[in-house]
Protein backbone atom coordinates (compact mmCIF):
# COMPACT_ATOMS: atom_id res chain seq x y z
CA UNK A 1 32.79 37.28 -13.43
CA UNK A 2 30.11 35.51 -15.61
CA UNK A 3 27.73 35.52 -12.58
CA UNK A 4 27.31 39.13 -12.48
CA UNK A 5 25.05 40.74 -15.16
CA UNK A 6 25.88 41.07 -18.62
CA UNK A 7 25.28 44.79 -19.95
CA UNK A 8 24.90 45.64 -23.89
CA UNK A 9 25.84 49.16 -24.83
CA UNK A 10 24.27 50.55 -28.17
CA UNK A 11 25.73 53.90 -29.61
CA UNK A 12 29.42 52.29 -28.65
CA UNK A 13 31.04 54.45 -30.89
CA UNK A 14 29.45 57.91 -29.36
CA UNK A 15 30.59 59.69 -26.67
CA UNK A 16 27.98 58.60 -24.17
CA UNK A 17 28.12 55.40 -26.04
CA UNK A 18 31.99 55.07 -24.58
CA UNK A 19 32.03 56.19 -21.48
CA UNK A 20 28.77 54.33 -20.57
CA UNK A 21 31.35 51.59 -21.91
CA UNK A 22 34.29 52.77 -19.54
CA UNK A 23 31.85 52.83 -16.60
CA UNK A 24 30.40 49.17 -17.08
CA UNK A 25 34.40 48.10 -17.68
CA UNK A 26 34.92 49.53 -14.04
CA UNK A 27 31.61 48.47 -12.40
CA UNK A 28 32.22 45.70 -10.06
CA UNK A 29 28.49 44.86 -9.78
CA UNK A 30 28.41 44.14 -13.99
CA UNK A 31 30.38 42.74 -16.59
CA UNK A 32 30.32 43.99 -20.65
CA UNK A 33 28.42 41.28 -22.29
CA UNK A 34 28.82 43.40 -26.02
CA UNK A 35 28.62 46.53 -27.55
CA UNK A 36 26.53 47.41 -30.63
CA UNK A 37 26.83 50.24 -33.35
CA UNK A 38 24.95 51.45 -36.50
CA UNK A 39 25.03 48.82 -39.20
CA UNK A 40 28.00 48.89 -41.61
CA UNK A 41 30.14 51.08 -38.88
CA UNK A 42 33.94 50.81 -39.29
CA UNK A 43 34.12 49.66 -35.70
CA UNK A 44 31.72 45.99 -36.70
CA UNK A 45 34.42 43.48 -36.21
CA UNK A 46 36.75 45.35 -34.13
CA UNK A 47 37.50 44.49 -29.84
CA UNK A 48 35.74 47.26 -28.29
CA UNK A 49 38.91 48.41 -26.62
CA UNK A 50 41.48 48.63 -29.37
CA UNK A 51 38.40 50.36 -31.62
CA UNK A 52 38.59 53.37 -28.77
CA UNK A 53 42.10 53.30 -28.52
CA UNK A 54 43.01 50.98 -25.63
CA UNK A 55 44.05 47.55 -25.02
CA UNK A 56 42.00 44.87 -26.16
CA UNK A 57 39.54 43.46 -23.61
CA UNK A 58 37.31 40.78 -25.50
CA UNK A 59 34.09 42.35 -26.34
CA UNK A 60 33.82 42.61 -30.94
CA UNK A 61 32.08 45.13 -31.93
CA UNK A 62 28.52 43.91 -33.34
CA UNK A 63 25.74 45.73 -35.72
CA UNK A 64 23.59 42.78 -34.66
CA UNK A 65 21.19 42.99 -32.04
CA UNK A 66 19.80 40.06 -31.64
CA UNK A 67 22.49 38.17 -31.07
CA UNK A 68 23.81 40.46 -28.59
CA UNK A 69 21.10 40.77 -26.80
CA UNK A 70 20.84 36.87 -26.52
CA UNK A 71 23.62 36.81 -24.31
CA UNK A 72 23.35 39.96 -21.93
CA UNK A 73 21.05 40.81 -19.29
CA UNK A 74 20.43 44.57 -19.81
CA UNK A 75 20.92 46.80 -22.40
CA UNK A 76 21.66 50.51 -21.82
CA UNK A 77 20.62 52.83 -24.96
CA UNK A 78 21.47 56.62 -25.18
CA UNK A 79 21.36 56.59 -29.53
CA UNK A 80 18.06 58.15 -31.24
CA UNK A 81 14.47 57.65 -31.30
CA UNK A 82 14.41 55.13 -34.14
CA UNK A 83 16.81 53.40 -33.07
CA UNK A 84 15.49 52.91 -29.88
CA UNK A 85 12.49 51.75 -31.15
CA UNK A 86 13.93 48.93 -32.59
CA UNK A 87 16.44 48.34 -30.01
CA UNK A 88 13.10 48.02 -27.47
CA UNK A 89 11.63 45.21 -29.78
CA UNK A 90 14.66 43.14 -29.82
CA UNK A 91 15.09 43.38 -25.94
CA UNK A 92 11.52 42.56 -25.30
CA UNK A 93 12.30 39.77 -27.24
CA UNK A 94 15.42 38.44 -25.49
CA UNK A 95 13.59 39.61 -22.26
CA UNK A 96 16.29 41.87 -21.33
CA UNK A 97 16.65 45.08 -19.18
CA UNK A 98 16.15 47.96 -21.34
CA UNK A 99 17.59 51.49 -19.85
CA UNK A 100 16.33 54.18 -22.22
CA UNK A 101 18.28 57.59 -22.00
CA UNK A 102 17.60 58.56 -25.20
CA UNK A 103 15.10 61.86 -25.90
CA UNK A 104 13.34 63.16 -28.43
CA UNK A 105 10.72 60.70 -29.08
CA UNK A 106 7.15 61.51 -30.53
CA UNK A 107 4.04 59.77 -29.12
CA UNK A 108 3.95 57.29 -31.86
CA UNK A 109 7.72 56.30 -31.15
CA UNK A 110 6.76 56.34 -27.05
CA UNK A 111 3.60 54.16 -27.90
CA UNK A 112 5.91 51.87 -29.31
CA UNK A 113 7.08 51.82 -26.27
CA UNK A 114 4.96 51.17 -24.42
CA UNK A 115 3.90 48.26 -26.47
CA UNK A 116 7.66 46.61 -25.67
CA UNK A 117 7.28 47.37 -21.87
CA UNK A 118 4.27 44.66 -21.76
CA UNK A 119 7.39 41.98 -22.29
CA UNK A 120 10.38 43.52 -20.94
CA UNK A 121 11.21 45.98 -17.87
CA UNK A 122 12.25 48.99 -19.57
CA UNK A 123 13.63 51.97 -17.34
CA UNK A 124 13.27 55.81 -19.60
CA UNK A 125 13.86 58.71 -17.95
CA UNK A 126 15.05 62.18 -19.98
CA UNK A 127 17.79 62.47 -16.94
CA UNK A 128 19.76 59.86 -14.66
CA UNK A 129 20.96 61.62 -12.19
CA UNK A 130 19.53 61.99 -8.41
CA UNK A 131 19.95 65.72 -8.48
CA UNK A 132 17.64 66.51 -11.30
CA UNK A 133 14.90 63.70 -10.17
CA UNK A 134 14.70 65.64 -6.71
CA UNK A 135 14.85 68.75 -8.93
CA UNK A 136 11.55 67.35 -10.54
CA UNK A 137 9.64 66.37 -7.34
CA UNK A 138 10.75 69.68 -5.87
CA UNK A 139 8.96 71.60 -9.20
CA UNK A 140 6.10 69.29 -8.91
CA UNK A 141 5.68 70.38 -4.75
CA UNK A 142 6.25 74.46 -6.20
CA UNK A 143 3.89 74.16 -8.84
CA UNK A 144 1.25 72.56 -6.68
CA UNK A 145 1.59 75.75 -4.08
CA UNK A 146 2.01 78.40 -6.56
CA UNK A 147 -0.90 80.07 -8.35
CA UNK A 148 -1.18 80.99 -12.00
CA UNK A 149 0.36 84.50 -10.88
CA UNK A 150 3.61 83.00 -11.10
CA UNK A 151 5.15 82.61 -14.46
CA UNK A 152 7.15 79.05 -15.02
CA UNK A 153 10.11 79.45 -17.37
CA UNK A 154 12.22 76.38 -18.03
CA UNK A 155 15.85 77.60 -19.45
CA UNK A 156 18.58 74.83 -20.21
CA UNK A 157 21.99 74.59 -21.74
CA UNK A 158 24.22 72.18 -23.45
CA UNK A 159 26.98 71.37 -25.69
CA UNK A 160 27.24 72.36 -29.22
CA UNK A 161 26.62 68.39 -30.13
CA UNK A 162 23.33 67.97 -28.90
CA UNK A 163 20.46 67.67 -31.63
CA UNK A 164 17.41 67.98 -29.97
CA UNK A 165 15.42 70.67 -28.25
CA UNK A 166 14.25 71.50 -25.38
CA UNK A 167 15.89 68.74 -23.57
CA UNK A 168 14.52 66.11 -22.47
CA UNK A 169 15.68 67.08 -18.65
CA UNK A 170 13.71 70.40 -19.11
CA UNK A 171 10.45 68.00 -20.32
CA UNK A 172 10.47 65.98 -17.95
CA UNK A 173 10.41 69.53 -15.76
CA UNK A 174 7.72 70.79 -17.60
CA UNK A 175 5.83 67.69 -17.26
CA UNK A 176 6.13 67.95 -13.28
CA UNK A 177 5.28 71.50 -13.63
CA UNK A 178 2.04 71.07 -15.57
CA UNK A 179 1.35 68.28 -12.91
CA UNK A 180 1.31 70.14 -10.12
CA UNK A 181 -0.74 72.70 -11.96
CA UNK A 182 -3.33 70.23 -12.71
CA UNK A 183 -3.09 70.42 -16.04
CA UNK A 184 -1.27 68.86 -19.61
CA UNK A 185 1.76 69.77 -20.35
CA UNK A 186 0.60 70.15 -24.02
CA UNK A 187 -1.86 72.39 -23.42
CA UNK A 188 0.10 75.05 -21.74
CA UNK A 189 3.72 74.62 -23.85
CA UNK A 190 5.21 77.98 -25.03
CA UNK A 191 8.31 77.02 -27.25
CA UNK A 192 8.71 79.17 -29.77
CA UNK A 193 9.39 83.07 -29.27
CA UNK A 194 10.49 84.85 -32.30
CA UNK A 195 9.38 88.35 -33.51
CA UNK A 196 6.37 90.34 -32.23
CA UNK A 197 4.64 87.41 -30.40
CA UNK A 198 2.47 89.12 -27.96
CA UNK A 199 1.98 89.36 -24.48
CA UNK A 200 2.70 86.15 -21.94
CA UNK A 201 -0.39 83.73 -21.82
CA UNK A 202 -1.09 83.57 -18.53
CA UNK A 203 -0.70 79.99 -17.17
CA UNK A 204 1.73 79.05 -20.07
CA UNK A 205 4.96 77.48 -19.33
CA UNK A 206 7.89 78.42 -21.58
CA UNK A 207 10.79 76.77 -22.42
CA UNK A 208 14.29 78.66 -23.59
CA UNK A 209 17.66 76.27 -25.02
CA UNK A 210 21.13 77.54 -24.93
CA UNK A 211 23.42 75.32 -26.97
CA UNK A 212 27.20 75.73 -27.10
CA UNK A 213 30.91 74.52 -25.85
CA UNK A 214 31.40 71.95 -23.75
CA UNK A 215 28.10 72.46 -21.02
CA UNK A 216 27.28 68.82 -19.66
CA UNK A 217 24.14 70.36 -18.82
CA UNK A 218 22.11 72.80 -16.81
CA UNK A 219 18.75 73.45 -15.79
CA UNK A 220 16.61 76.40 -14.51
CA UNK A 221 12.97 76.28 -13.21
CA UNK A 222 11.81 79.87 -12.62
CA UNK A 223 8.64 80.76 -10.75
CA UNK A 224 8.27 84.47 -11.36
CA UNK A 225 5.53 86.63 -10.68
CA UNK A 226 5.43 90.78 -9.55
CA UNK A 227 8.26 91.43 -7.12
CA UNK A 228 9.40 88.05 -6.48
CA UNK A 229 11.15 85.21 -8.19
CA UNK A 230 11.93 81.50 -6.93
CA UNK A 231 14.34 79.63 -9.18
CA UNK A 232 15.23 75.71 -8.77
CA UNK A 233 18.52 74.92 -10.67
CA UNK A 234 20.83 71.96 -11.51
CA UNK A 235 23.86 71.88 -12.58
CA UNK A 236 25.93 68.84 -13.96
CA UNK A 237 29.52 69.58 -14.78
CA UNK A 238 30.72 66.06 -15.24
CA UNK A 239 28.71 63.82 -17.86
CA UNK A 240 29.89 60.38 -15.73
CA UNK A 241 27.06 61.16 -13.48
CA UNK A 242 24.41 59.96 -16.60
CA UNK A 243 26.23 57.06 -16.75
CA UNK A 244 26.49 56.50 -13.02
CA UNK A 245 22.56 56.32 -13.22
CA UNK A 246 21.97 54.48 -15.87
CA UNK A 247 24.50 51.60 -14.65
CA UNK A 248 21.92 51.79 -11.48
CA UNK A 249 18.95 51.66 -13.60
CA UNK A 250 20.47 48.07 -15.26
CA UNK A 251 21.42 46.87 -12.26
CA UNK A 252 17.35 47.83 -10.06
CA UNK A 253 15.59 46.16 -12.99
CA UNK A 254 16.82 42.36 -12.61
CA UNK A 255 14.21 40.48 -12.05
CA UNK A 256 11.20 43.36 -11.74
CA UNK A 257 8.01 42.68 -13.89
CA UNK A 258 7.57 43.96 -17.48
CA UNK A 259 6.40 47.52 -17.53
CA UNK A 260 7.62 50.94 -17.90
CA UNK A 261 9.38 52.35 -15.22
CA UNK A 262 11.24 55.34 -14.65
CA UNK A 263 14.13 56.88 -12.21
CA UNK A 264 12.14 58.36 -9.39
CA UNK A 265 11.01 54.24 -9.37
CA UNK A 266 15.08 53.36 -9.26
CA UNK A 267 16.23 56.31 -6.62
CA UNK A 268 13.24 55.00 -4.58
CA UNK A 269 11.92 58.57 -4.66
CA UNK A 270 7.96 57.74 -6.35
């Protein structure tokens, strides 16, 4: 058992946080090496599996780490953009693995980054799965044929839970989108649409997020110009499949070089 790779899990007291923990407990190609959770958590001190309502299984809860990390191979982090900032220092440190799911970052936040990735392999990707990284080459390959005479609308949906907006599933589609465009992303964003906002700038791509229930997560790319629409969608109805990826993500990045890397790199698709 000890010869496979150990696996931290940070945010073990979240939903992603346990079933990312359920899936590594029933991987046979990885072993939980520890779980982490927000400093001063009710779960610090607790086995992981009585904390969540099971049977014991050996893993304490921790709020530190370092430590953790000193004994794990790979750490897999869905929590929130500071915390992931600090979580990428520590594993560049212990020269761990470091499989980023979490979104929302700002450019300082992804710089810092960046700056951990020159020690450490660290795998980020806004979405997991295989469906929505072939969803993403597929808008790229649209984009690239389609003229400015077709609109791009991104739409999404999700639970009631999730804090940030648009997703980052529907950036990292409106990053492929601007791509095969030819130009930035940043440059050409339309998120906000509220009141008498004028006309459609042509070339713009606009972004729309539906929040509410239970909705593991959907995705729309629309391409729609006079007459004619083509629309590339996704739909997840079963949130396992994140942690089905990111369990591959750990498990591609033993023993690659230090550097960012991302799933199209782990699904062999780049």
């Amino acid at each position: 058992m000890h010869n496979l790779p150990g696996v931290v899990i940070t945010g073990a007291a979240g939903r992603m946080g346990q079933m990312l923990i359920k899936a590594v407990s029933e991987s046979d190609a990885m072993r939980l090496a520890g779980v982490l959770v927000r400093p001063g958590h009710a779960w610090v001190g607790l086995d992981i599996g009585a904390a969540m309502g099971g049977a014991e299984v050996g893993v304490v809860v921790s709020d530190d780490a370092l430590e953790t990390f000193a004994a794990a191979q790979a750490v897999i982090d869905f929590t929130a953009p500071q915390a992931t900032v600090a979580y990428a220092a520590t594993a560049a440190q212990a020269r761990i693995v470091h499989v980023i799911g979490t979104t929302g970052m700002d450019e300082g936040e992804l710089a810092k980054i960046a700056a951990a990735g020159r020690h450490a392999t660290i795998i980020r990707a806004g979405n997991m799965t295989l469906g929505v990284n072939l969803l993403t080459l597929l808008t790229k390959k649209v984009a690239e044929a389609l003229d400015e005479d077709f609109d791009i609308e991104i739409v999404e949906a999700h639970h009631h839970h999730k804090v940030d907006a648009p997703s980052g599933t529907a950036l990292m589609l409106g990053e492929a989108a601007a791509e095969g465009r030819g130009v930035s992303l940043d440059d050409v964003s339309d998120r906000g649409r509220d009141g008498i906002t004028g006309a459609r700038k042509r070339g713009d791509i606009g972004f729309n997020a539906i929040r509410g229930g239970d909705i593991a997560g959907e995705h729309d790319v629309i391409f729609a110009a006079p007459g004619e629409r083509i629309v590339l969608r996704h739909i997840a109805t079963d949130r396992s499949i994140f942690a089905r990826g990111a369990l591959r993500a750990a498990l591609w990045g033993q023993g690659r070089d230090p550097g960012e890397y991302e799933m199209l790199d782990v699904l062999g698709l780049n």
